[in-house]
Protein backbone atom coordinates (compact mmCIF):
# COMPACT_ATOMS: atom_id res chain seq x y z
CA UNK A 1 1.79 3.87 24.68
CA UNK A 2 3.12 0.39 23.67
CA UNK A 3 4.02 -0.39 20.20
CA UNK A 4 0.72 -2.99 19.00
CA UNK A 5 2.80 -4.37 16.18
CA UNK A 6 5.63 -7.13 16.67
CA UNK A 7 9.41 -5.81 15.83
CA UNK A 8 9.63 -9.09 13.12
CA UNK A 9 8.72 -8.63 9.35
CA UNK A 10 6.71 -11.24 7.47
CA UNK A 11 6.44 -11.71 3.81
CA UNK A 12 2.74 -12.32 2.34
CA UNK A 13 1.88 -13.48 -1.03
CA UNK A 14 -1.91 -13.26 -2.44
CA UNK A 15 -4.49 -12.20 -4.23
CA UNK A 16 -6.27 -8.54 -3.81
CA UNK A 17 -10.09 -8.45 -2.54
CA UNK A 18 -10.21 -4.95 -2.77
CA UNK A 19 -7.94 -1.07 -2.36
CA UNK A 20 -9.75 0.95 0.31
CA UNK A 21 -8.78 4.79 -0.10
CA UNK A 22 -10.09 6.14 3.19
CA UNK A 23 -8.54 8.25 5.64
CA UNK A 24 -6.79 8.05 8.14
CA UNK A 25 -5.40 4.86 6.44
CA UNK A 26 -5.97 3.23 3.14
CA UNK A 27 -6.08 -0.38 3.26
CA UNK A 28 -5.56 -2.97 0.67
CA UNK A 29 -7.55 -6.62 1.87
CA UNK A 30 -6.50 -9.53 0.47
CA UNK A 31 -6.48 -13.28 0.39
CA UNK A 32 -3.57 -15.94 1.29
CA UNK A 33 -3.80 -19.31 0.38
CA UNK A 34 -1.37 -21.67 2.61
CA UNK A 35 -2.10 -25.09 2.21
CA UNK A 36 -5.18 -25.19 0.31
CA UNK A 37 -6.47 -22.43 3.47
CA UNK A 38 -6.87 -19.19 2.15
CA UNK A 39 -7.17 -16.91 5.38
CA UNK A 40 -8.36 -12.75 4.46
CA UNK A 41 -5.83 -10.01 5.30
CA UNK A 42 -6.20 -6.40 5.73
CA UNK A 43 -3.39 -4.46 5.31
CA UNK A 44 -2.66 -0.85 6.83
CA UNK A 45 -0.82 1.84 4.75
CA UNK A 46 -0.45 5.49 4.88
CA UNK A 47 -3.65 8.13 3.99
CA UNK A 48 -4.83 8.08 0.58
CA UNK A 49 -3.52 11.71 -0.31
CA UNK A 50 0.11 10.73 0.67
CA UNK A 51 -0.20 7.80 -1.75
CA UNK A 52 -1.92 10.01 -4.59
CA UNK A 53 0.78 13.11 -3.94
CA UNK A 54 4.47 10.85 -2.83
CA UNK A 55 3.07 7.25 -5.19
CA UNK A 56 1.23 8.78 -7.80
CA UNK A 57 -1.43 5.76 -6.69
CA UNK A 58 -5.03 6.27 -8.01
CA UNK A 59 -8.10 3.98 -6.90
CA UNK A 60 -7.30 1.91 -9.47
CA UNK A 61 -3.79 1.31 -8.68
CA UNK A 62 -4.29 -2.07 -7.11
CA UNK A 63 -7.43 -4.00 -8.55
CA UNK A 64 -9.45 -6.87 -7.59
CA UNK A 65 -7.40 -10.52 -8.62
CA UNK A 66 -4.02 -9.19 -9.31
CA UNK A 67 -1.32 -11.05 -7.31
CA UNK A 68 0.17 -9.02 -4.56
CA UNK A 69 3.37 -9.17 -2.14
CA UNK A 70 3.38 -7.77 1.05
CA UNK A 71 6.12 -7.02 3.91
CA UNK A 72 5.12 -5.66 6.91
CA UNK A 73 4.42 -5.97 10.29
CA UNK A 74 1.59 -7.82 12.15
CA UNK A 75 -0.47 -6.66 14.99
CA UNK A 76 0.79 -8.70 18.14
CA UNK A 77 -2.21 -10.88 18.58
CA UNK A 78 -1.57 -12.30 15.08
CA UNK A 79 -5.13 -11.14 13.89
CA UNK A 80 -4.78 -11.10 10.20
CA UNK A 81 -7.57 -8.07 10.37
């Protein structure tokens, strides 16, 4: 099975839409603005119970219009979703 992420890191500042605790994955979404274009990303973490048991994250852990930084990976068609 071939890796569906690239191997390069990227750096993404924004705003939170909204922290999804569901499993398999939670997923924070959240907007960019680059330019004056804001563009919506979903991010992909671990399950919720490994950030509630190793994080001590709740649901309200990350809420709605706080600023966020990511680092991560992107999927390799550059799909920010």
């Amino acid at each position: 099975m071939q890796d569906a992420t690239t191997k390069t890191t990227v750096t993404l500042k924004g705003t939170v839409v909204q922290l999804v605790m569901v499993n398999p994955h939670a997923l924070i979404i959240f907007d960019v603005n680059d330019g004056g274009k804001t563009t919506r990303w979903t991010a992909e973490m671990g399950g919720p119970q490994q950030l509630i048991k190793q994080f001590g994250w709740s649901p309200s852990t990350v809420k709605a219009g706080m600023p966020i930084t990511l680092i991560g990976r992107v999927v390799k068609s550059g799909d920010p979703s």
